[in-house]
C-alpha atoms as a PDB file:
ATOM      1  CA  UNK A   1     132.282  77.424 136.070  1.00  0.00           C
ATOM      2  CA  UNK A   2     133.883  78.924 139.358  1.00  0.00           C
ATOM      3  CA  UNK A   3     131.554  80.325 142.104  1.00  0.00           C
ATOM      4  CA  UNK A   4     131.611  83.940 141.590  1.00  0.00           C
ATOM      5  CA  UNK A   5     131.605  85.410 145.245  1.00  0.00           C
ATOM      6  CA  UNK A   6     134.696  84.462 147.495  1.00  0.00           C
ATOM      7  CA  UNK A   7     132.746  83.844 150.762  1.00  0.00           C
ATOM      8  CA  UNK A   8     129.479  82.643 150.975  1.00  0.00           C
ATOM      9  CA  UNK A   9     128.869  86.076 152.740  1.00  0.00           C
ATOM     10  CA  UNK A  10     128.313  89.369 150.817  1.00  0.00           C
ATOM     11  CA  UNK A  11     130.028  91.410 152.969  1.00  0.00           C
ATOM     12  CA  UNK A  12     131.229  94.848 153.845  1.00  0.00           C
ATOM     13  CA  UNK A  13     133.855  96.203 156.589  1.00  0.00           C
ATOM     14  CA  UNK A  14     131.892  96.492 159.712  1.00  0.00           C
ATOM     15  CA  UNK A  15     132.836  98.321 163.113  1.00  0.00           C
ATOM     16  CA  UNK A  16     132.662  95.726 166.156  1.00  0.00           C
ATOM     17  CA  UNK A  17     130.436  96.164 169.230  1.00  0.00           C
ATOM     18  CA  UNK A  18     131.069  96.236 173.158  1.00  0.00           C
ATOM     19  CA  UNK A  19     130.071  93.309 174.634  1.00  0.00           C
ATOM     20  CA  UNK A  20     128.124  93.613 177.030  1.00  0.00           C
ATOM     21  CA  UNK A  21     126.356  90.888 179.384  1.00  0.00           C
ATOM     22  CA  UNK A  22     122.680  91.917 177.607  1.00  0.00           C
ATOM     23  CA  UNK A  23     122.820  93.158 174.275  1.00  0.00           C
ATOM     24  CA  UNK A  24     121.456  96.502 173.521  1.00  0.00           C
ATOM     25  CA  UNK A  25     118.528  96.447 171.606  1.00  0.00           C
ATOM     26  CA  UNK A  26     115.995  98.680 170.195  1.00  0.00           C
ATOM     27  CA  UNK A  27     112.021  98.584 169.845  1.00  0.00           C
ATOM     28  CA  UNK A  28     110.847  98.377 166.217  1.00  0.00           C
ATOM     29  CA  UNK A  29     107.717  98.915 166.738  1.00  0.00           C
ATOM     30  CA  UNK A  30     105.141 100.437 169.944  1.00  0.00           C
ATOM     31  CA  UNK A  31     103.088  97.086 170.690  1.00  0.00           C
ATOM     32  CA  UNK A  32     105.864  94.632 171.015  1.00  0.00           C
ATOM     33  CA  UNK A  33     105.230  92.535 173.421  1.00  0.00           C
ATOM     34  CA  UNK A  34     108.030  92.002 176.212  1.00  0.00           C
ATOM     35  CA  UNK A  35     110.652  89.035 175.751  1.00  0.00           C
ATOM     36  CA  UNK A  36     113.755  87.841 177.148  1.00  0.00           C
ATOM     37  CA  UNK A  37     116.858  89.896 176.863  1.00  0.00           C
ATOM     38  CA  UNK A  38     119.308  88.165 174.643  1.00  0.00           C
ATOM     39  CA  UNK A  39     122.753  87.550 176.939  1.00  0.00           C
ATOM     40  CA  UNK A  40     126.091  87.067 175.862  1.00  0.00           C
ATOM     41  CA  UNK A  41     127.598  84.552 177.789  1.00  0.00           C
ATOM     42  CA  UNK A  42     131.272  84.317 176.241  1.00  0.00           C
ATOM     43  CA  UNK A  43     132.582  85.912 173.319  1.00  0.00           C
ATOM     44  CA  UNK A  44     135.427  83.433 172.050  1.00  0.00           C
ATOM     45  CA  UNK A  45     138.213  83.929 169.360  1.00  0.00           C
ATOM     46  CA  UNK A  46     138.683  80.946 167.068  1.00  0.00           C
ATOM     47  CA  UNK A  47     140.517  82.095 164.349  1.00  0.00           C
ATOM     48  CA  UNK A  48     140.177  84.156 160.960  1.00  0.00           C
ATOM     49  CA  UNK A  49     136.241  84.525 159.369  1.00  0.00           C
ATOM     50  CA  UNK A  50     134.030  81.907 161.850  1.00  0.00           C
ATOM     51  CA  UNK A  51     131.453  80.979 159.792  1.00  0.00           C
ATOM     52  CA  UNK A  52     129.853  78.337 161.347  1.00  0.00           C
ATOM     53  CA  UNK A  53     130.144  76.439 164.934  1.00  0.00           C
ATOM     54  CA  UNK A  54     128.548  72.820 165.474  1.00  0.00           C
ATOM     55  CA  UNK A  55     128.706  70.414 168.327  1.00  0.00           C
ATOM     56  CA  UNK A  56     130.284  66.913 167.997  1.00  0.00           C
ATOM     57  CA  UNK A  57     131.444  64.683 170.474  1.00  0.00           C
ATOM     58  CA  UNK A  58     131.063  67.085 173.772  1.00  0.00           C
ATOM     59  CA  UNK A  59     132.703  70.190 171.510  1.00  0.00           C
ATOM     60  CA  UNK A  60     131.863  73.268 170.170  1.00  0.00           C
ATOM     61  CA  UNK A  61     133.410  72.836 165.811  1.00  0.00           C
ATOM     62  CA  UNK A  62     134.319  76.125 164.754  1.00  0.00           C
ATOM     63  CA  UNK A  63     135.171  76.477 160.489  1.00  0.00           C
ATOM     64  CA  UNK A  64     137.530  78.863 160.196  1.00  0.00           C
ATOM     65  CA  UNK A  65     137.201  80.879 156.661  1.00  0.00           C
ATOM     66  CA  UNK A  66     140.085  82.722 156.559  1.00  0.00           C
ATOM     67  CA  UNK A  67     142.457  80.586 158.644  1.00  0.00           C
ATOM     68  CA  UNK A  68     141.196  77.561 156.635  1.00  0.00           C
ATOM     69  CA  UNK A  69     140.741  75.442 160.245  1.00  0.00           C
ATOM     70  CA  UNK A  70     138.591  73.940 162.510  1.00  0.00           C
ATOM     71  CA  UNK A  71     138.743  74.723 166.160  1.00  0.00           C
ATOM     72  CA  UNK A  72     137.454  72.940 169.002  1.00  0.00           C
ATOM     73  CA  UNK A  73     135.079  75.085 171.862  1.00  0.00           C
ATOM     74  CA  UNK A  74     135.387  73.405 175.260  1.00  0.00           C
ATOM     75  CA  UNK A  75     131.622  74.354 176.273  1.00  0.00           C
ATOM     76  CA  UNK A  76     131.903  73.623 179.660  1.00  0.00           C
ATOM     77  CA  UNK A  77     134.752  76.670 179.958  1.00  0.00           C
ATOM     78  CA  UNK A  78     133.935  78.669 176.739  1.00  0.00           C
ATOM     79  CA  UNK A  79     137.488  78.080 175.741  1.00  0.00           C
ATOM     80  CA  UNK A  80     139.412  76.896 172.304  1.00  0.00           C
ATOM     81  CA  UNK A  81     140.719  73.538 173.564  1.00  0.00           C
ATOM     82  CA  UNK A  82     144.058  72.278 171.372  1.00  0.00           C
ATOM     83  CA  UNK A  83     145.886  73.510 168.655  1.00  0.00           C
ATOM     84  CA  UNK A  84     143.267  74.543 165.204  1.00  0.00           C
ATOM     85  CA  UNK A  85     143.376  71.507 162.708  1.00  0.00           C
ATOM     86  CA  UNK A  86     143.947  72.365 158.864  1.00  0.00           C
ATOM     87  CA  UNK A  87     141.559  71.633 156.554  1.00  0.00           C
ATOM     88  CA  UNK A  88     140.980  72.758 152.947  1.00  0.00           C
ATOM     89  CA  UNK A  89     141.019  75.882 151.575  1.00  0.00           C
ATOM     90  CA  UNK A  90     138.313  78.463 152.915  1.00  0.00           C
ATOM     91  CA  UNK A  91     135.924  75.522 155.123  1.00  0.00           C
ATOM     92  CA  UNK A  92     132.565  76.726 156.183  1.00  0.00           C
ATOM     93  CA  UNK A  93     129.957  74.137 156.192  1.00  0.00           C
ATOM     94  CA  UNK A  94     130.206  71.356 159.138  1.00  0.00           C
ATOM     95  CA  UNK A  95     128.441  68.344 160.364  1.00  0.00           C
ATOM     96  CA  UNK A  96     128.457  65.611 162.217  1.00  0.00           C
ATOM     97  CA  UNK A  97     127.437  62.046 160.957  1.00  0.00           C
ATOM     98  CA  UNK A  98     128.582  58.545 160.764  1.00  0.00           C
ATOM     99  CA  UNK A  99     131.369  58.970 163.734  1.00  0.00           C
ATOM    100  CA  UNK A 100     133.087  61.326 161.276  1.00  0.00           C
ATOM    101  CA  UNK A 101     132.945  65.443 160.965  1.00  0.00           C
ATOM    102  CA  UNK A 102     132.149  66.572 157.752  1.00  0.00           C
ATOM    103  CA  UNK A 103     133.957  69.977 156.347  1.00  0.00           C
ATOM    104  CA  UNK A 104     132.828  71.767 153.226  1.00  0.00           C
ATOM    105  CA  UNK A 105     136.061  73.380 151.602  1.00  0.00           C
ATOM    106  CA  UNK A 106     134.223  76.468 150.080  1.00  0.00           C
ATOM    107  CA  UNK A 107     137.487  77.390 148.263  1.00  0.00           C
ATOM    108  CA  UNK A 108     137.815  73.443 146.674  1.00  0.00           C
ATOM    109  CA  UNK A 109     135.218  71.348 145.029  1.00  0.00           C
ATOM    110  CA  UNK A 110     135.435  68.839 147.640  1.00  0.00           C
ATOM    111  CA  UNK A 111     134.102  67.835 150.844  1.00  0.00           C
ATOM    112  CA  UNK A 112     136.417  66.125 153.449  1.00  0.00           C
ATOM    113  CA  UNK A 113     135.895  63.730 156.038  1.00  0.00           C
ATOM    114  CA  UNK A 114     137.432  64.486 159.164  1.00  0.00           C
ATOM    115  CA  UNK A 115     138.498  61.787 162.170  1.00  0.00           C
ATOM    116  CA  UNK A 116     137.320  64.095 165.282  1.00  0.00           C
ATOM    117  CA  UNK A 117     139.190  62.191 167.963  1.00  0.00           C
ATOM    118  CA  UNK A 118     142.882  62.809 165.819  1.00  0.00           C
ATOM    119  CA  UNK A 119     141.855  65.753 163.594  1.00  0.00           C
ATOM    120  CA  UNK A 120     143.295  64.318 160.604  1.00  0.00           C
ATOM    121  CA  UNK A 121     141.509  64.360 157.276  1.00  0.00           C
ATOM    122  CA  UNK A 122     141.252  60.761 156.329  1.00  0.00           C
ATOM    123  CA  UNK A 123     139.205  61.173 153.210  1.00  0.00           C
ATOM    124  CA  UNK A 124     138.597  63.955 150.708  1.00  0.00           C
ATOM    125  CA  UNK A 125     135.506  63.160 148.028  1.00  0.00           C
ATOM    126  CA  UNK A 126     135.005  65.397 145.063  1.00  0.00           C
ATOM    127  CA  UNK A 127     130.931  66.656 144.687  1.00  0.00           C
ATOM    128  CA  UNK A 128     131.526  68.443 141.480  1.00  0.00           C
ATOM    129  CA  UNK A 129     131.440  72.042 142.665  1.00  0.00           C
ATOM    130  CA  UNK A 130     131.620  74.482 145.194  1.00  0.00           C
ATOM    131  CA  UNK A 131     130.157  73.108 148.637  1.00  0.00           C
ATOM    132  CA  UNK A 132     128.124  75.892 150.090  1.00  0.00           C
ATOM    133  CA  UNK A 133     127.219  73.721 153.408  1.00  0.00           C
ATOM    134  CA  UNK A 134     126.598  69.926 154.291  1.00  0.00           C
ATOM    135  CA  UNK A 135     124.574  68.237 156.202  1.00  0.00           C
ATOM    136  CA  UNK A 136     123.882  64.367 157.922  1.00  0.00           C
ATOM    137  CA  UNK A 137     120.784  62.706 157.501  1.00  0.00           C
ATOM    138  CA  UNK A 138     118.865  59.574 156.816  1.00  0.00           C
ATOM    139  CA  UNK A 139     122.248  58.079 156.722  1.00  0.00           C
ATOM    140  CA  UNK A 140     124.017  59.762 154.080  1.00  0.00           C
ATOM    141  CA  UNK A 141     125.983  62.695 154.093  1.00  0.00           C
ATOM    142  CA  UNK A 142     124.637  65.505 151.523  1.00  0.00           C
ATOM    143  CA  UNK A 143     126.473  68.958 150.408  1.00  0.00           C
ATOM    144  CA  UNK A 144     125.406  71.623 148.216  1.00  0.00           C
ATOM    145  CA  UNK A 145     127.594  71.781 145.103  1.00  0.00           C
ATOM    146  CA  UNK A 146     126.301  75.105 144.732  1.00  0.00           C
ATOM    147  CA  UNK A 147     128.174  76.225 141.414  1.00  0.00           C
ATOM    148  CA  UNK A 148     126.687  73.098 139.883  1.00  0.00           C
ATOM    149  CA  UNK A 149     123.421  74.173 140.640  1.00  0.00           C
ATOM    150  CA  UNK A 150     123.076  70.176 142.613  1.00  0.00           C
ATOM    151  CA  UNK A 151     123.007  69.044 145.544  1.00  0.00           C
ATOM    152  CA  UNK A 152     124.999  65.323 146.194  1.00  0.00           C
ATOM    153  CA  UNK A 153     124.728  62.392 148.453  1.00  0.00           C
ATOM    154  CA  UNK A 154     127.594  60.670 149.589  1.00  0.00           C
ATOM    155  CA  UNK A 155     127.142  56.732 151.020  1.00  0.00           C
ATOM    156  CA  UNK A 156     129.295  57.458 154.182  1.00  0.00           C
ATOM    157  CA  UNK A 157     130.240  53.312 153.816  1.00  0.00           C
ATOM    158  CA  UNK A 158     131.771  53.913 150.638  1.00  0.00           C
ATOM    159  CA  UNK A 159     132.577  57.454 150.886  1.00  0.00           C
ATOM    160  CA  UNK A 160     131.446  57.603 146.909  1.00  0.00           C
ATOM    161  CA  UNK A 161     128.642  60.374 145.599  1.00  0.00           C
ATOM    162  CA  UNK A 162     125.451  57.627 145.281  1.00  0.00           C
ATOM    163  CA  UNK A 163     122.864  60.387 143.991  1.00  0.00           C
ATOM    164  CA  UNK A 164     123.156  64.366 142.501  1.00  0.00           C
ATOM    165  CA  UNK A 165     120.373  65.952 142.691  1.00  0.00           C
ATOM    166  CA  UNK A 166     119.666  69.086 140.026  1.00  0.00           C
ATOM    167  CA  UNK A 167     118.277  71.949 141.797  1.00  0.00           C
ATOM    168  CA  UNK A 168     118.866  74.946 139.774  1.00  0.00           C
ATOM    169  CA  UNK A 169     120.071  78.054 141.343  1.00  0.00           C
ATOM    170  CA  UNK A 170     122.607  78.347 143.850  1.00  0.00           C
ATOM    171  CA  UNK A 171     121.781  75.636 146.220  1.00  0.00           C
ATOM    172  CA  UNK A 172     123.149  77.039 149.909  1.00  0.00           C
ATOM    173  CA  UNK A 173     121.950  76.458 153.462  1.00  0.00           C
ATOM    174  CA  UNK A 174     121.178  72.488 154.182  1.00  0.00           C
ATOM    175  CA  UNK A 175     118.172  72.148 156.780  1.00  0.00           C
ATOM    176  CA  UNK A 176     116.594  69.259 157.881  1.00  0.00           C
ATOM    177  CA  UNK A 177     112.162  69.867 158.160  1.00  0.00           C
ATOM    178  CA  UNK A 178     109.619  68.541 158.266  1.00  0.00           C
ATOM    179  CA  UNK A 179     110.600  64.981 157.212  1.00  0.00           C
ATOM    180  CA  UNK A 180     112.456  66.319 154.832  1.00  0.00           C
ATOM    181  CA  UNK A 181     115.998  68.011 153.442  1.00  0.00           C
ATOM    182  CA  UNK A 182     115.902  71.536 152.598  1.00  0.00           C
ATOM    183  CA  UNK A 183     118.106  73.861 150.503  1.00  0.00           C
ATOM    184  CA  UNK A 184     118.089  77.452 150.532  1.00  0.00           C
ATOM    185  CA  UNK A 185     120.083  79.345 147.303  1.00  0.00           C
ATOM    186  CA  UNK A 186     121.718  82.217 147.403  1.00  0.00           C
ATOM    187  CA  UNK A 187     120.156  83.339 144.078  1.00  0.00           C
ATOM    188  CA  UNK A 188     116.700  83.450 142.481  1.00  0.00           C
ATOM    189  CA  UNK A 189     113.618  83.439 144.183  1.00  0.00           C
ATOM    190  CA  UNK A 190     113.269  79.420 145.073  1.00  0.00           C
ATOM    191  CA  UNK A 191     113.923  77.214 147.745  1.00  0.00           C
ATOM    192  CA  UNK A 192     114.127  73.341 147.518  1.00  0.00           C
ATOM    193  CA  UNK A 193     112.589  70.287 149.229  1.00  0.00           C
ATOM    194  CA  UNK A 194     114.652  67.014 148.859  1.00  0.00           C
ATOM    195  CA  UNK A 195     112.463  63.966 149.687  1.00  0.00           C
ATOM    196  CA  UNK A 196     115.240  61.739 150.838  1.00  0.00           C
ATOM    197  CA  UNK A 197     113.564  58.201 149.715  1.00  0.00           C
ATOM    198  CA  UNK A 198     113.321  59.007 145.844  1.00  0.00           C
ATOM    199  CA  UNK A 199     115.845  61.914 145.447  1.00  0.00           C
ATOM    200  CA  UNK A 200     112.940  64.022 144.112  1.00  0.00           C
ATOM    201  CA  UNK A 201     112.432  67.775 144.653  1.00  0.00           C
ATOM    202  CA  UNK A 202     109.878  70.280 144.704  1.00  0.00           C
ATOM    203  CA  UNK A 203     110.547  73.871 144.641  1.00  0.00           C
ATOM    204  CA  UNK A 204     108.814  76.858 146.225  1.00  0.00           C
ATOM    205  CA  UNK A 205     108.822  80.031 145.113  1.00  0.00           C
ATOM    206  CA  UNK A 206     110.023  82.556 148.312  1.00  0.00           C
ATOM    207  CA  UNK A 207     108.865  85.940 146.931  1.00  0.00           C
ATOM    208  CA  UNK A 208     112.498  87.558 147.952  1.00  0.00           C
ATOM    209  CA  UNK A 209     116.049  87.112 146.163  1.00  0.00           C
ATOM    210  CA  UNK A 210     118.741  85.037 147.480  1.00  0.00           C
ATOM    211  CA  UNK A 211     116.820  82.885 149.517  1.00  0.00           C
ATOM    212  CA  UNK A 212     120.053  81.585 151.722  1.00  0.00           C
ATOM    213  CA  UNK A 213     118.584  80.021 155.011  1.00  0.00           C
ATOM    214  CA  UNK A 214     115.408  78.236 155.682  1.00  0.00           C
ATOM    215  CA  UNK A 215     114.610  77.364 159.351  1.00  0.00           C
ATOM    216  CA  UNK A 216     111.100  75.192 161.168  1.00  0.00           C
ATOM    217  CA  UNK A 217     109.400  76.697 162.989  1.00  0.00           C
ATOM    218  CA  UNK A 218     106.316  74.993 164.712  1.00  0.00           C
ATOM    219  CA  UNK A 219     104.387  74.626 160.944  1.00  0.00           C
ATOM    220  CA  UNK A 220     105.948  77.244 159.204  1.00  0.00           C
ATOM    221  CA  UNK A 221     109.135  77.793 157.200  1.00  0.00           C
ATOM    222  CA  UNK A 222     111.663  80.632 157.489  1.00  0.00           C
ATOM    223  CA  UNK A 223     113.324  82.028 154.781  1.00  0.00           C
ATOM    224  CA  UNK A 224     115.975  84.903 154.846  1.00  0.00           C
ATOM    225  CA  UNK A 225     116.712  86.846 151.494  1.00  0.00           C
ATOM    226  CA  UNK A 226     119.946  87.901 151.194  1.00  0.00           C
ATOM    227  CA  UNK A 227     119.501  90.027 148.256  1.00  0.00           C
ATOM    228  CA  UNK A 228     116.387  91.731 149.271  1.00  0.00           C
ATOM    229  CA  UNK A 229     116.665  92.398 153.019  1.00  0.00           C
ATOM    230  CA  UNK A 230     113.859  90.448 154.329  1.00  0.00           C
ATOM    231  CA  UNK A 231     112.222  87.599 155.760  1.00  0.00           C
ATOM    232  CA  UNK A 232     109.305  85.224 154.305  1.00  0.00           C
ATOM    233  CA  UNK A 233     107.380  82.733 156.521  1.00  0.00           C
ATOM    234  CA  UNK A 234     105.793  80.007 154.416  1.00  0.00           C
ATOM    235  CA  UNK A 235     103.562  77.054 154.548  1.00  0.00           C
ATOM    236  CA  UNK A 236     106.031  74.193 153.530  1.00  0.00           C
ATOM    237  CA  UNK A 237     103.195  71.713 152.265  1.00  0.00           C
ATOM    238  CA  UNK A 238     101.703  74.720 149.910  1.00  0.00           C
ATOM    239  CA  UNK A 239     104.239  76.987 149.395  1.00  0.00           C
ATOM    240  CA  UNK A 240     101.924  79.993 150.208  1.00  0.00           C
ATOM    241  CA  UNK A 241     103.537  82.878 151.587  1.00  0.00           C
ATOM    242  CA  UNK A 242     102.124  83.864 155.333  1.00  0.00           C
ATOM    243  CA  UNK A 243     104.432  86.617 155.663  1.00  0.00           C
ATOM    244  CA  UNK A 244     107.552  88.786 154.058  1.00  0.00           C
ATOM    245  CA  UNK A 245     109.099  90.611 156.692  1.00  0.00           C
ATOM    246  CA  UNK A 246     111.483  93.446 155.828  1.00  0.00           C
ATOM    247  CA  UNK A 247     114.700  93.216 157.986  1.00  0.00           C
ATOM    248  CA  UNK A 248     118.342  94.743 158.003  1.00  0.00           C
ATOM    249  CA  UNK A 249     120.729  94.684 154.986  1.00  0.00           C
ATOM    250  CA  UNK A 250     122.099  90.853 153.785  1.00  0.00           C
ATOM    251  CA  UNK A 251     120.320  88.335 156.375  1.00  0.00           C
ATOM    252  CA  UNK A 252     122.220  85.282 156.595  1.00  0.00           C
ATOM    253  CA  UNK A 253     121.063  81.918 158.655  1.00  0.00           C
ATOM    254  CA  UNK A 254     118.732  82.551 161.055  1.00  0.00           C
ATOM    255  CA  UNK A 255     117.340  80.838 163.866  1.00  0.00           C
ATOM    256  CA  UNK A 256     114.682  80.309 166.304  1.00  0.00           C
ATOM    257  CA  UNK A 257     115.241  81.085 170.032  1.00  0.00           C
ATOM    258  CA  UNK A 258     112.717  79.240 171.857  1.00  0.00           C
ATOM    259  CA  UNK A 259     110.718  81.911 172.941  1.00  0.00           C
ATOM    260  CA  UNK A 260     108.270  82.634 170.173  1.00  0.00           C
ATOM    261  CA  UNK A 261     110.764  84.707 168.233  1.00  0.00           C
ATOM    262  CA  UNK A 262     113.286  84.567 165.376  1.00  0.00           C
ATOM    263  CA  UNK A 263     116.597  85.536 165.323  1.00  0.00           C
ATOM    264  CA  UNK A 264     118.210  87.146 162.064  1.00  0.00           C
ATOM    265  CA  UNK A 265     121.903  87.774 161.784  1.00  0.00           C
ATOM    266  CA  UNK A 266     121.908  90.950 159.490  1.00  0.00           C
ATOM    267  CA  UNK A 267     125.720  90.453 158.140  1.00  0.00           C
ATOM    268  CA  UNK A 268     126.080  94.235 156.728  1.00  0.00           C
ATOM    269  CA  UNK A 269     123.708  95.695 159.394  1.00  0.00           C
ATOM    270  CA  UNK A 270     126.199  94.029 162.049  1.00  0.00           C
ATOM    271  CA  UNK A 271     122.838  93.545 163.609  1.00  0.00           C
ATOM    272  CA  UNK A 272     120.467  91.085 164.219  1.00  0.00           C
ATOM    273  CA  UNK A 273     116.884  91.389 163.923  1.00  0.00           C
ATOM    274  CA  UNK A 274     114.547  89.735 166.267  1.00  0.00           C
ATOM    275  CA  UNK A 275     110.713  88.659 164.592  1.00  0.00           C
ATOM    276  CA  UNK A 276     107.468  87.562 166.702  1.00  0.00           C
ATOM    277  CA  UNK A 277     106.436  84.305 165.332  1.00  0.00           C
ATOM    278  CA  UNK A 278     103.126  84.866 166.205  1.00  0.00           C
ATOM    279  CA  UNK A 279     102.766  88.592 164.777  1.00  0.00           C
ATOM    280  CA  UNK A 280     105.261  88.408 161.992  1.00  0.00           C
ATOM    281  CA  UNK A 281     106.836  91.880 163.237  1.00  0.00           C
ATOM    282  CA  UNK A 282     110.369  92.504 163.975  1.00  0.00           C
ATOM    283  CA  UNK A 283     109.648  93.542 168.000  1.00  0.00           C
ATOM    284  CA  UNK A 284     114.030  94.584 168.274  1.00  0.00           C
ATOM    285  CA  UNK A 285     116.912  95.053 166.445  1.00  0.00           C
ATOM    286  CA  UNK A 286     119.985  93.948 168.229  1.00  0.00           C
ATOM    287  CA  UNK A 287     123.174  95.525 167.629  1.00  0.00           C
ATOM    288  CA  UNK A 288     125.889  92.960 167.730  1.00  0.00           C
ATOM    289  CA  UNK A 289     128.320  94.301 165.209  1.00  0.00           C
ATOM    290  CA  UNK A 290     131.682  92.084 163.433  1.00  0.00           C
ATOM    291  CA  UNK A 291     129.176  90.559 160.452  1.00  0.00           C
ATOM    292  CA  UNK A 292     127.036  87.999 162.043  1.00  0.00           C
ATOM    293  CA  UNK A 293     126.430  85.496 159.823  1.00  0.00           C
ATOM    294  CA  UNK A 294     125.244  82.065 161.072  1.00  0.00           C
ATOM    295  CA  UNK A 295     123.263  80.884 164.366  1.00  0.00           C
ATOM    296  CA  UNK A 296     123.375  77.450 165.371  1.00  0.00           C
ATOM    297  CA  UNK A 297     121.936  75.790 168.714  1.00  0.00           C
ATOM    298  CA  UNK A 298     124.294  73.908 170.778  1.00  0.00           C
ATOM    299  CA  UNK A 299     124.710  72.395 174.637  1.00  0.00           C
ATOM    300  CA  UNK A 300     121.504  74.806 175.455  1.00  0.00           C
ATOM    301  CA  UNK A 301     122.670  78.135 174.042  1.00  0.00           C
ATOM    302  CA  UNK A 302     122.416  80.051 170.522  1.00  0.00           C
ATOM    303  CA  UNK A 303     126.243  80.232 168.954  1.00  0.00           C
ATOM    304  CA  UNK A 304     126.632  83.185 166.222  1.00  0.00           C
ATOM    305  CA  UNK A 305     129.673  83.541 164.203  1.00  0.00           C
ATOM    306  CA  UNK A 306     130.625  87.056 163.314  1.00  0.00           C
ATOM    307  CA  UNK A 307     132.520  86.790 159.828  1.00  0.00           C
ATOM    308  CA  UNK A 308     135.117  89.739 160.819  1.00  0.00           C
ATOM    309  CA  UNK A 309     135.001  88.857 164.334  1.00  0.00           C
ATOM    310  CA  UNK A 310     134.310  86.333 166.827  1.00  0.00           C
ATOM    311  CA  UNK A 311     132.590  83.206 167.733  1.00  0.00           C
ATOM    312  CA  UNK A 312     129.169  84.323 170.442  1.00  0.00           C
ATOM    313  CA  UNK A 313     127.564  82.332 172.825  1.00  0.00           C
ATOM    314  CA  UNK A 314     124.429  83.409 173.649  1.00  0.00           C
ATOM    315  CA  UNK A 315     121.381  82.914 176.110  1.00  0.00           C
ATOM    316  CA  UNK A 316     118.062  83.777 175.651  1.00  0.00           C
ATOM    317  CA  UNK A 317     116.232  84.548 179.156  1.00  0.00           C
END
């Protein structure tokens, strides 16, 4: 059966934001504590629907949703360097493993393997279903064939699927934690550990629907619900739930910014909500608009796609 959303966003039009060198922001609650502004340090347009930037080989790797291409961020001048590559229909997830970048067609049921110094596609490998995101790690390169409810490993040697994985649900976001592979799923309630030796899993109930993105932080997992608007910080060995942290309207993939905080990318907020680690509060709420959808760290910074926008670069401190 064919995915039934046609991004792996849920979202709405959204009215863009000035940029400006520190982002507005305001208080959500009296006793926050005082952090770091949030700068933007170049705003950079890299085609149709960014959805997700990763560095490889001294470059920023922008997927292109819309445009169905990758382009290539020169970080040292915050500029797209070349002409965009074509990939498959509708790419989103991207990695880097195995001297090879790895794209995740969202509108196929393949991933492709990608030659980074030409930009040709020199090998496309069928994973049985929709690939939500990839990622590279313990030496194999794994996707989420999320309409299959699996997640697959592919032997980068012989470019051939060596394991699939039943998860259940939607399997989405691809972390590495914790000495271990993580899945998010953008439906039900559970998230999945992968223990890479044996292929086994373990779920963990979240508490929240649509639990997308899971992020470390220090000894504690991060979970953003997509379908319920908030935030749940668990213990990854236990499963208990520390914290669920309401938050703005679809959060996508978060991240943590160094400082003791979190950073959520609310994608129908056009906001992004910022969460003390240590208090489990949201201490600002960042107006950003364009549908942010996915941080990622890279060369130093925090990069954050906007989904009807642009690709950020941003600085905390």
């Amino acid at each position: 059966m064919e995915a039934p959303w046609r991004s792996p966003f849920t979202l709405v039009a959204c009215i863009g934001a000035v940029v400006l060198p520190v982002l507005s922001a305001s208080a959500a609650t009296d006793s926050a504590r005082a952090v770091a502004p949030v700068r933007v340090i170049a705003k950079i347009a890299t085609g149709a629907g960014p959805c997700i930037a990763s560095p490889a080989r001294g470059r920023v790797w922008v997927s292109n949703f819309n445009a169905w291409t990758l382009a290539r961020v020169n970080p040292r001048t915050n500029r797209v360097a070349g002409r965009p590559l074509r990939v498959g229909k509708q790419p989103c997830g991207l990695a880097f493993g195995a001297g090879s970048l790895w794209v995740g067609p969202f509108g196929t049921r393949t991933v492709e393997r990608v030659n980074p110094a030409t930009g040709k596609v020199v090998k496309r490998i069928g994973i049985g279903g929709t690939p939500y995101d990839v990622a590279f790690y313990a030496g194999s390169l794994w996707a989420t064939s999320a309409s299959a409810g699996a997640v697959v490993r592919v032997d980068p040697r012989t470019n051939r699927v060596v394991a699939r994985i039943v998860t259940g649900g939607t399997p989405a976001n691809l972390t590495v934690a914790f000495g271990s592979l993580w899945a998010g799923s953008a439906t039900g309630t559970t998230v999945f550990r992968i223990e890479t030796d044996d292929n086994t899993v373990t779920r963990l109930e979240t508490g929240g629907e649509g639990p997308t993105s899971v992020e470390p932080v220090d000894e504690a997992l991060w979970v953003s619900h997509q379908g319920s608007n908030s935030v749940a910080k668990l213990d990854p060995d236990t499963g208990e739930r520390l914290a669920l942290i309401p938050v703005g309207r679809a959060p996508a993939w978060l991240a943590y910014a160094g400082d003791g905080t979190v950073l959520v990318p609310n994608a129908r907020s056009d906001t992004v909500s910022r969460i003390d680690t240590e208090t489990n509060q949201v201490i600002q709420t960042i107006r950003v608009g364009g549908g942010p959808v996915v941080f990622r760290r890279a060369f130093g910074d925090l990069w954050l796609t906007h989904f009807r926008g642009t690709l950020w670069r941003l600085r905390v401190g």
